[in-house]
PDB file of N, CA and C in Angstrom:
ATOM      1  N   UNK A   1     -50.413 -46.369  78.192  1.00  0.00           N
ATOM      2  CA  UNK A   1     -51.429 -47.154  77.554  1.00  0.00           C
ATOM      3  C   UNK A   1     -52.453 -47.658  78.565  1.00  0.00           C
ATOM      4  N   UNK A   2     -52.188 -47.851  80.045  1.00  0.00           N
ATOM      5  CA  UNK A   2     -52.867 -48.308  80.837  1.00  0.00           C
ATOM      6  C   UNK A   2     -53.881 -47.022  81.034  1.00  0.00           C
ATOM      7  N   UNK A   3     -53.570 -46.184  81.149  1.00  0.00           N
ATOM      8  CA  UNK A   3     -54.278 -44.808  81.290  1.00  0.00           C
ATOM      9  C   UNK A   3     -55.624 -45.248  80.626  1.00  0.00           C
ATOM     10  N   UNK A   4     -55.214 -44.897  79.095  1.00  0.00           N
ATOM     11  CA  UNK A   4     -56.230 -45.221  78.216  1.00  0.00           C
ATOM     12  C   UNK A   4     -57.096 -46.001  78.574  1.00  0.00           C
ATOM     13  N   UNK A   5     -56.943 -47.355  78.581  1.00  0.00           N
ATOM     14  CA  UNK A   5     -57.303 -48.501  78.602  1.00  0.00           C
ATOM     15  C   UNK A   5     -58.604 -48.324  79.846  1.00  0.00           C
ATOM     16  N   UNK A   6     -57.904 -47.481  81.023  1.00  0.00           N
ATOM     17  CA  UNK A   6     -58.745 -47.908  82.518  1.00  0.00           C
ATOM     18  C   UNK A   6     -59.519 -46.300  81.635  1.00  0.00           C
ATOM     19  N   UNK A   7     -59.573 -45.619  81.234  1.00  0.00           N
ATOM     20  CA  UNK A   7     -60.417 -44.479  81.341  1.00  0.00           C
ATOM     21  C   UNK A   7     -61.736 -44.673  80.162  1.00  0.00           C
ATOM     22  N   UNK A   8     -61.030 -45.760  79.309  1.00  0.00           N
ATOM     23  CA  UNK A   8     -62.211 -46.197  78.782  1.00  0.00           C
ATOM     24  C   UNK A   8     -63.113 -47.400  79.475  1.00  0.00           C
ATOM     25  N   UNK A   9     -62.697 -47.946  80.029  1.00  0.00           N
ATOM     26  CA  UNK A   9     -63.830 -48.702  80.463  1.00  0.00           C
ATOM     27  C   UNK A   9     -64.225 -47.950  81.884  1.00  0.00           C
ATOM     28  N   UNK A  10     -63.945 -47.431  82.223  1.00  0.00           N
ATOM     29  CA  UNK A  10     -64.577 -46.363  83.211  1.00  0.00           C
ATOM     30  C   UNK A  10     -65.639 -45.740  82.313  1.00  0.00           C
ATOM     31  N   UNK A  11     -65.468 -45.090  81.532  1.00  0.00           N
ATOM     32  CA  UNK A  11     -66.550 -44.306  80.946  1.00  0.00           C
ATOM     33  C   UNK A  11     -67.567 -45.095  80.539  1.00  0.00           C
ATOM     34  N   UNK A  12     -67.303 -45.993  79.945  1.00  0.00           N
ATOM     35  CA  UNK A  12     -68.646 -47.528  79.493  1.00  0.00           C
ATOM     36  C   UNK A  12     -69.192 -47.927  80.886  1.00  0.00           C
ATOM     37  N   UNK A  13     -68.836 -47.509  81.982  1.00  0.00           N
ATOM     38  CA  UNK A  13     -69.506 -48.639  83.111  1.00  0.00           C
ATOM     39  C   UNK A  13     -69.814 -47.053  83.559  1.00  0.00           C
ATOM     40  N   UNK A  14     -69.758 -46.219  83.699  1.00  0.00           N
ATOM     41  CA  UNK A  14     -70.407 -44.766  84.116  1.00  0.00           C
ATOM     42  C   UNK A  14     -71.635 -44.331  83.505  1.00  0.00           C
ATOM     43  N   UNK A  15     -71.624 -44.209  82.227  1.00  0.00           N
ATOM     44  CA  UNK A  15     -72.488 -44.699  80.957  1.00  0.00           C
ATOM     45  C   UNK A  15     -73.307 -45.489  81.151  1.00  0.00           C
ATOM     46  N   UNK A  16     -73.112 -46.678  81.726  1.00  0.00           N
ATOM     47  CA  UNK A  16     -73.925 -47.978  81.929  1.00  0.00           C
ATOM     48  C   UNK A  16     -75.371 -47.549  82.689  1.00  0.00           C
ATOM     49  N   UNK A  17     -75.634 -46.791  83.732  1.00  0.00           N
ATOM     50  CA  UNK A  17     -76.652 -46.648  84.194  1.00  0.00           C
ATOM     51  C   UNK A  17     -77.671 -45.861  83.496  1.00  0.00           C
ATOM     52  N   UNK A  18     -77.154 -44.764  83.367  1.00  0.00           N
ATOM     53  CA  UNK A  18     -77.673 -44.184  82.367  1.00  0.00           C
ATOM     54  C   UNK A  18     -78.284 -44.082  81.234  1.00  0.00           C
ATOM     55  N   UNK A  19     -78.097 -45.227  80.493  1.00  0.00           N
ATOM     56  CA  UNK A  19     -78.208 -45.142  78.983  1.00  0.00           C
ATOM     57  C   UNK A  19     -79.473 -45.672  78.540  1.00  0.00           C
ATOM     58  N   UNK A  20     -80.253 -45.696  79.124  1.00  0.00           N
ATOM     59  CA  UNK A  20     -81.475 -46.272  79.221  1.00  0.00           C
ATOM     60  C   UNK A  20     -82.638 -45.052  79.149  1.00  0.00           C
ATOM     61  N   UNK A  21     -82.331 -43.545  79.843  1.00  0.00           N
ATOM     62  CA  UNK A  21     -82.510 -42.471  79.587  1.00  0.00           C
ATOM     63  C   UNK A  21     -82.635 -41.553  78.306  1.00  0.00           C
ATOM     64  N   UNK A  22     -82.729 -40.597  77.845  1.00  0.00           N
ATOM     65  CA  UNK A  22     -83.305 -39.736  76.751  1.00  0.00           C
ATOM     66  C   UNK A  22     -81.512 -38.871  77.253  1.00  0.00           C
ATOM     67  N   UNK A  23     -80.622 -39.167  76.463  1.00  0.00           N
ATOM     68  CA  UNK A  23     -79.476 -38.417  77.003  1.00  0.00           C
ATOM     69  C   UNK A  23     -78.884 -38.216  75.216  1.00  0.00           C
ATOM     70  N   UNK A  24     -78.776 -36.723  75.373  1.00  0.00           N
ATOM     71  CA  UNK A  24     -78.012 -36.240  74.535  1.00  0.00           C
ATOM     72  C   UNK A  24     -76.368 -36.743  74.453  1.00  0.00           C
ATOM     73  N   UNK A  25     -75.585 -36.444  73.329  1.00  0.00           N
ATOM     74  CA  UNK A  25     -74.369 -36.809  73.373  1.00  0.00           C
ATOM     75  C   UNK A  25     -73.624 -36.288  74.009  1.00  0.00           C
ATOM     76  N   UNK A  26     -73.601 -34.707  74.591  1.00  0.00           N
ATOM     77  CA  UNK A  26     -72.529 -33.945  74.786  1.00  0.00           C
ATOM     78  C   UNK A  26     -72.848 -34.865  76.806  1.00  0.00           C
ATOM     79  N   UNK A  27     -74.321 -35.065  76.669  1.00  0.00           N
ATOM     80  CA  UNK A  27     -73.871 -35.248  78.359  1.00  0.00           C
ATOM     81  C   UNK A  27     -73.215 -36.783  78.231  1.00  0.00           C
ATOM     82  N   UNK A  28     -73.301 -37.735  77.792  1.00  0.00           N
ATOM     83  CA  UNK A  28     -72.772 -38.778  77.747  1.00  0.00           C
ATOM     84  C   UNK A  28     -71.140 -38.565  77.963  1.00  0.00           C
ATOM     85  N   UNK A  29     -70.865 -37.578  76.785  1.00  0.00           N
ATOM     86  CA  UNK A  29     -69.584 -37.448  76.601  1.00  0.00           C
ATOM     87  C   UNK A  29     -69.242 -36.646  77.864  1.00  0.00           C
ATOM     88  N   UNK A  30     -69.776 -35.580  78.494  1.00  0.00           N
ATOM     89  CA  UNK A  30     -69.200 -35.291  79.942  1.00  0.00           C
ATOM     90  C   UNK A  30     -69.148 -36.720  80.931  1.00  0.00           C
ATOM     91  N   UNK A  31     -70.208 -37.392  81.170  1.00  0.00           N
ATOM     92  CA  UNK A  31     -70.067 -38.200  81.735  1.00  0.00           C
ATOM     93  C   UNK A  31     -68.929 -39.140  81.915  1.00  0.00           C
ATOM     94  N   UNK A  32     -68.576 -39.928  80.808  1.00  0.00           N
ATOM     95  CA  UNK A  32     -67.419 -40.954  80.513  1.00  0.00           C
ATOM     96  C   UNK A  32     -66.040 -39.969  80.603  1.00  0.00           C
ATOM     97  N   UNK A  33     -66.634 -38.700  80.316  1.00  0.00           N
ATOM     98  CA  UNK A  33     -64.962 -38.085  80.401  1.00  0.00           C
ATOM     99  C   UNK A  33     -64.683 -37.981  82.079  1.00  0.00           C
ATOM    100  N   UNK A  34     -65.854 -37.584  82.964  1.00  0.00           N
ATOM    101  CA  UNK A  34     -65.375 -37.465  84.283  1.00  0.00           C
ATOM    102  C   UNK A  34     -65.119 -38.619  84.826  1.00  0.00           C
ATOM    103  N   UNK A  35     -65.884 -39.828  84.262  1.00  0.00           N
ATOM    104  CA  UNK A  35     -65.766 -40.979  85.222  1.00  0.00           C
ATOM    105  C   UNK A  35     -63.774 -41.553  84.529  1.00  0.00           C
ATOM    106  N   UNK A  36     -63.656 -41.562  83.542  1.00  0.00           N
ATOM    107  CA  UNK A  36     -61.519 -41.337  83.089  1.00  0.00           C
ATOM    108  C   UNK A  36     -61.175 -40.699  83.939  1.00  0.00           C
ATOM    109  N   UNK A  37     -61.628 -39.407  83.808  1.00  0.00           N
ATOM    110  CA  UNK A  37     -60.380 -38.664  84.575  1.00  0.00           C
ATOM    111  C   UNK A  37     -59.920 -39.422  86.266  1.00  0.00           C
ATOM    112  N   UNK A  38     -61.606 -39.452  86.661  1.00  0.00           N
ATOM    113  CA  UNK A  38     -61.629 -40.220  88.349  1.00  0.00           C
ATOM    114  C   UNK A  38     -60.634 -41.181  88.119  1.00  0.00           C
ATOM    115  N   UNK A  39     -60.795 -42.641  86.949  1.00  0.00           N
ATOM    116  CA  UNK A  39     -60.466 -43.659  87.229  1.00  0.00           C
ATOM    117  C   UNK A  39     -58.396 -43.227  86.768  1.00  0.00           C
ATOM    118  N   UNK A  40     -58.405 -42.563  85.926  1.00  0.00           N
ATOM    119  CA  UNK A  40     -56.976 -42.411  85.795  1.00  0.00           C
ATOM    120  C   UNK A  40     -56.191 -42.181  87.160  1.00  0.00           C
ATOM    121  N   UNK A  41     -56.646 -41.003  87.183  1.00  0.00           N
ATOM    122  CA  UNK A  41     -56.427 -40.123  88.954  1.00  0.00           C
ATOM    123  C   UNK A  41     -56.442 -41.059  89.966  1.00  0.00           C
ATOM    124  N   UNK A  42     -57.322 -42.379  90.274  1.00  0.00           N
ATOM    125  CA  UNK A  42     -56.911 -43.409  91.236  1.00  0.00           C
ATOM    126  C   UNK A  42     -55.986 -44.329  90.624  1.00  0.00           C
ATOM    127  N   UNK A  43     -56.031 -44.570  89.473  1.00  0.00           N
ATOM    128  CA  UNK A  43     -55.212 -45.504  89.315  1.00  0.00           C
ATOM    129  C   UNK A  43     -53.648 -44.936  89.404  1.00  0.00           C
ATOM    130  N   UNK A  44     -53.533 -43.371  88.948  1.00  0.00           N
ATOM    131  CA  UNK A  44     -52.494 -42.935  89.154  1.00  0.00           C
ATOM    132  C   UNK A  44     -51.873 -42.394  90.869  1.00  0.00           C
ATOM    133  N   UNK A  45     -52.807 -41.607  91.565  1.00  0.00           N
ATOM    134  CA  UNK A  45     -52.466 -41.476  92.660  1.00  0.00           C
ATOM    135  C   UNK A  45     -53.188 -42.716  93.899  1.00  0.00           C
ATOM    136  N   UNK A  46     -54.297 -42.572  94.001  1.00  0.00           N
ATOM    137  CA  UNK A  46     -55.346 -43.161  95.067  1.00  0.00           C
ATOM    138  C   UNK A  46     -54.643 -44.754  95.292  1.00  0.00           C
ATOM    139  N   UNK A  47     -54.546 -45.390  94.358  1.00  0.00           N
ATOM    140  CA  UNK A  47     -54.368 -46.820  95.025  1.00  0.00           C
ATOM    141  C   UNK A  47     -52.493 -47.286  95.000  1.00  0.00           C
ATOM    142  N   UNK A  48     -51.450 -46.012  94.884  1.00  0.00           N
ATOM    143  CA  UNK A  48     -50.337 -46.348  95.485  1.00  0.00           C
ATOM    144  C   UNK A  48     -50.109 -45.652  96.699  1.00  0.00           C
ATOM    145  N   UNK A  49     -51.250 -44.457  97.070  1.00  0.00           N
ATOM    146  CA  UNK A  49     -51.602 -44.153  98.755  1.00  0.00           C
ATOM    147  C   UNK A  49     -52.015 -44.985  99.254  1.00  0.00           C
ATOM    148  N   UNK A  50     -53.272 -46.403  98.295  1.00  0.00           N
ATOM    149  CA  UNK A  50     -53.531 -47.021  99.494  1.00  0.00           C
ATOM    150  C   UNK A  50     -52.328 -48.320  99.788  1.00  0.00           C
ATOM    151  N   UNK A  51     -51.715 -48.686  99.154  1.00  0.00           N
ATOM    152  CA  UNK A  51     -50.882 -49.106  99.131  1.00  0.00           C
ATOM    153  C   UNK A  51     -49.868 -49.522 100.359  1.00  0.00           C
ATOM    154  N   UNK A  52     -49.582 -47.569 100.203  1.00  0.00           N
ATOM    155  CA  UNK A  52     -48.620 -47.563 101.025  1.00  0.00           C
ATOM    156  C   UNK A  52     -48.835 -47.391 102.623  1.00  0.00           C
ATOM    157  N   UNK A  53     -50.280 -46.825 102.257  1.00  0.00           N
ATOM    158  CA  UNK A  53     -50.686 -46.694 104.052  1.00  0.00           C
ATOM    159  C   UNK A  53     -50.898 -47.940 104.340  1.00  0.00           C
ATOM    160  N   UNK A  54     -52.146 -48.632 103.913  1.00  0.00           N
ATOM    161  CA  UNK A  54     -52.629 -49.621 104.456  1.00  0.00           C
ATOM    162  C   UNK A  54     -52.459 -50.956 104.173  1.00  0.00           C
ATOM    163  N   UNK A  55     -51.690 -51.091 103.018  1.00  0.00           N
ATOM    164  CA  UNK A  55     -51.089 -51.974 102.419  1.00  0.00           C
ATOM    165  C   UNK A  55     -52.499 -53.070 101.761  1.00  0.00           C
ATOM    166  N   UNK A  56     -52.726 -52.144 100.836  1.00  0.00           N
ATOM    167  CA  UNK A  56     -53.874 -52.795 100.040  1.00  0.00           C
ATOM    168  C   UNK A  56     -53.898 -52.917  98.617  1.00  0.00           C
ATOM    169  N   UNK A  57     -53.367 -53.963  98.184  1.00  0.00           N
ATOM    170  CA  UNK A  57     -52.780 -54.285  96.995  1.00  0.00           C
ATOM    171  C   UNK A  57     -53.900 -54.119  95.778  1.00  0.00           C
ATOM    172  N   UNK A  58     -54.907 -53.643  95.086  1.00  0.00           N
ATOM    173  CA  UNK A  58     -55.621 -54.250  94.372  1.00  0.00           C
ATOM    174  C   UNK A  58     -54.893 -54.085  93.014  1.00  0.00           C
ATOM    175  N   UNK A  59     -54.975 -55.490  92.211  1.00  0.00           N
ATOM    176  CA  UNK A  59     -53.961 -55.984  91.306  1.00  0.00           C
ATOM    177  C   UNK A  59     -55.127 -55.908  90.377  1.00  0.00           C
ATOM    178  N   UNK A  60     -56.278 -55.913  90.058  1.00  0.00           N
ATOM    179  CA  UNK A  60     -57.026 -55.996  89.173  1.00  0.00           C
ATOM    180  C   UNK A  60     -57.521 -54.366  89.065  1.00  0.00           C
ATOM    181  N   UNK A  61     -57.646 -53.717  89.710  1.00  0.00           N
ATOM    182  CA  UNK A  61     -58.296 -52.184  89.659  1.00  0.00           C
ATOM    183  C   UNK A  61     -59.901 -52.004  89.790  1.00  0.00           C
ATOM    184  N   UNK A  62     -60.302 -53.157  90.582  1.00  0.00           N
ATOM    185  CA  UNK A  62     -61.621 -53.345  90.674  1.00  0.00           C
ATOM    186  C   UNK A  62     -62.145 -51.653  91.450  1.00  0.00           C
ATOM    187  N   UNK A  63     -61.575 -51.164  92.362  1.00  0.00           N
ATOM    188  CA  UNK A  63     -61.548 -49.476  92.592  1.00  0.00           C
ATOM    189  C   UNK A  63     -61.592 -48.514  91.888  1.00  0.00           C
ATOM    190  N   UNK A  64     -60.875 -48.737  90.710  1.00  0.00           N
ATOM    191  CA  UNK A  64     -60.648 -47.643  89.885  1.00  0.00           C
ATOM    192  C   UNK A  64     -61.687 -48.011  88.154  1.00  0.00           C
ATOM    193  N   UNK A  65     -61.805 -48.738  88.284  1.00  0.00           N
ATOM    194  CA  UNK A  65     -62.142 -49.280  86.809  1.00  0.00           C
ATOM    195  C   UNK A  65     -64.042 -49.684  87.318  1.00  0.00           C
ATOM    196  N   UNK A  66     -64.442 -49.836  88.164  1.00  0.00           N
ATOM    197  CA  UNK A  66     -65.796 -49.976  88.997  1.00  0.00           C
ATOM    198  C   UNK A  66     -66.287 -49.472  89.866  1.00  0.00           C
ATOM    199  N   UNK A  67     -65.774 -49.258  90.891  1.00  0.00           N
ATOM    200  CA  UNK A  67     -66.239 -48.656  92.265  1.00  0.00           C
ATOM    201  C   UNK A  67     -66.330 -47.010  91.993  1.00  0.00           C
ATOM    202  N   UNK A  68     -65.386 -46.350  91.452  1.00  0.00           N
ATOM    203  CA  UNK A  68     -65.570 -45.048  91.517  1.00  0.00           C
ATOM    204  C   UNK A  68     -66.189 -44.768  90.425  1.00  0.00           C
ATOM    205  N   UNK A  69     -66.125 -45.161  89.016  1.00  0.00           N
ATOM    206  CA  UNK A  69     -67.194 -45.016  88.252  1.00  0.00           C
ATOM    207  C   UNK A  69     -68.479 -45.616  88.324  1.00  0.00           C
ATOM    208  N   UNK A  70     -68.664 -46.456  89.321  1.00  0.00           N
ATOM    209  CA  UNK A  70     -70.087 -46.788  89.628  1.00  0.00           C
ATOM    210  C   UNK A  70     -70.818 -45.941  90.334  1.00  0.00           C
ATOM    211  N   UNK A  71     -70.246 -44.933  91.509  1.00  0.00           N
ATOM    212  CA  UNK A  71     -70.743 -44.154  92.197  1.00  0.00           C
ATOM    213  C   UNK A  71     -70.875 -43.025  91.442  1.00  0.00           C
ATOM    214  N   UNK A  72     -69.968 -42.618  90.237  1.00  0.00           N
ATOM    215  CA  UNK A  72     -69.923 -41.637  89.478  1.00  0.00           C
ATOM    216  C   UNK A  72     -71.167 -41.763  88.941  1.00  0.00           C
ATOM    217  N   UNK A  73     -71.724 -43.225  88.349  1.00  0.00           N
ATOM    218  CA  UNK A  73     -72.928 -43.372  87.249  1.00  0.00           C
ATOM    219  C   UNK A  73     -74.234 -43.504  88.241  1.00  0.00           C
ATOM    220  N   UNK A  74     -74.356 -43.977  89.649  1.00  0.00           N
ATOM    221  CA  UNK A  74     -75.699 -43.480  90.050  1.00  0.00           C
ATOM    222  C   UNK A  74     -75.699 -41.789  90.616  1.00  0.00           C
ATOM    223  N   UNK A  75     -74.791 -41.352  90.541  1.00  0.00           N
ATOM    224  CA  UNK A  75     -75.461 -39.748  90.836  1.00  0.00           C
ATOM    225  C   UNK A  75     -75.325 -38.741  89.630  1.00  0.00           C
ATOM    226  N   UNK A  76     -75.082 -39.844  88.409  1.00  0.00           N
ATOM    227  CA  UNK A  76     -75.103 -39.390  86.929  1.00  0.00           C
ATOM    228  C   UNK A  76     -77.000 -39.519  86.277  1.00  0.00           C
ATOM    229  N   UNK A  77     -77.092 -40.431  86.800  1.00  0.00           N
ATOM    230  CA  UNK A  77     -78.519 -41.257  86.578  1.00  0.00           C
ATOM    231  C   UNK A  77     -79.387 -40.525  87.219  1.00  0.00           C
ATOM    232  N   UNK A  78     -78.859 -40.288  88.740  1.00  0.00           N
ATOM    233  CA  UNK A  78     -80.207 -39.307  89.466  1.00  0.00           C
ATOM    234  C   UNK A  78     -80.114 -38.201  88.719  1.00  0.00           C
ATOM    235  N   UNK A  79     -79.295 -37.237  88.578  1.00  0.00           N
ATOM    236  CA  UNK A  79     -79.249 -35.705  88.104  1.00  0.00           C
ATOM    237  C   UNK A  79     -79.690 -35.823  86.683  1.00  0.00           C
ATOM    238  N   UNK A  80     -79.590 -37.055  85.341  1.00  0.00           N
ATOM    239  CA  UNK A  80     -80.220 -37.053  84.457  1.00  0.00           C
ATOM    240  C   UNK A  80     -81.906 -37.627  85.001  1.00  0.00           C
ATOM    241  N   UNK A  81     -81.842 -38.283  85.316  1.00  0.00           N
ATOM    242  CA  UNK A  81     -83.450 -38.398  85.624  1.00  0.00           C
ATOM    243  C   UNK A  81     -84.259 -37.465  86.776  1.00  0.00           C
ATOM    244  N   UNK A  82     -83.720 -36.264  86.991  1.00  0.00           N
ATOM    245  CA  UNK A  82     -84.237 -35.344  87.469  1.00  0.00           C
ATOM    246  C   UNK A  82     -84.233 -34.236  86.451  1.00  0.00           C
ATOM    247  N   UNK A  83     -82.978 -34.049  85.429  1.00  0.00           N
ATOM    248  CA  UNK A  83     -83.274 -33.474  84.648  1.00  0.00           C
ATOM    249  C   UNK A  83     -84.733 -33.627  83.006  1.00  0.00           C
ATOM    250  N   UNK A  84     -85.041 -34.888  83.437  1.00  0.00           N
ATOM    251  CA  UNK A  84     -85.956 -35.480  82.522  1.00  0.00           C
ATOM    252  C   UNK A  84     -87.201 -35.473  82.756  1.00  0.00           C
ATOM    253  N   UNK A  85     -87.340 -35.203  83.764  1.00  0.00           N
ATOM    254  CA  UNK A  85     -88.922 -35.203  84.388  1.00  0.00           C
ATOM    255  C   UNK A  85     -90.130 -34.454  83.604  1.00  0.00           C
ATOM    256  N   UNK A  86     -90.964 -35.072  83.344  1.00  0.00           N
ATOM    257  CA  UNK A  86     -92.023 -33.902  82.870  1.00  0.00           C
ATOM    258  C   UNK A  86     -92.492 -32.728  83.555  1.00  0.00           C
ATOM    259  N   UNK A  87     -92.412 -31.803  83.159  1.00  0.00           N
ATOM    260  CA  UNK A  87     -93.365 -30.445  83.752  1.00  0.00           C
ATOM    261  C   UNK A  87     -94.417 -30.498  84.174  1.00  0.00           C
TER     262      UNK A  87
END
């Protein structure tokens, strides 16, 4: 259930930059689906590596649920607003 939970609000904060743009649904829907998969994938592997190396606890998932879908949504934003440009 946590899965769920972090892959949807990953996709709403990936989304977030974006949406202000001329964006069809199917790219939205790629979008929020890659920025889940990222945030699942850290929440599942990435932050019990960091864990264990460096001993970096984050108890809220501010990494997985923000940070990587934030970086996901500005190079979501550039490549849609390059795809938008007038001729």
């Amino acid at each position: 259930m946590a899965d769920i939970q972090n892959a949807t609000l990953a996709g709403g904060v990936a989304i977030g930059t974006a949406c202000n743009f001329m964006l069809r649904p199917f790219e939205a829907f790629i979008i929020g689906s890659f920025a889940g998969i990222v945030s699942c994938s850290g929440f599942n592997f990435i932050q019990p590596y960091l864990k264990k190396t460096i001993d970096l606890d984050d108890t809220c998932g501010v990494h997985n649920l923000h940070g990587m879908p934030g970086i996901i949504a500005a190079f979501s934003s550039f490549f849609v607003l390059l795809g938008n440009t007038p001729d």
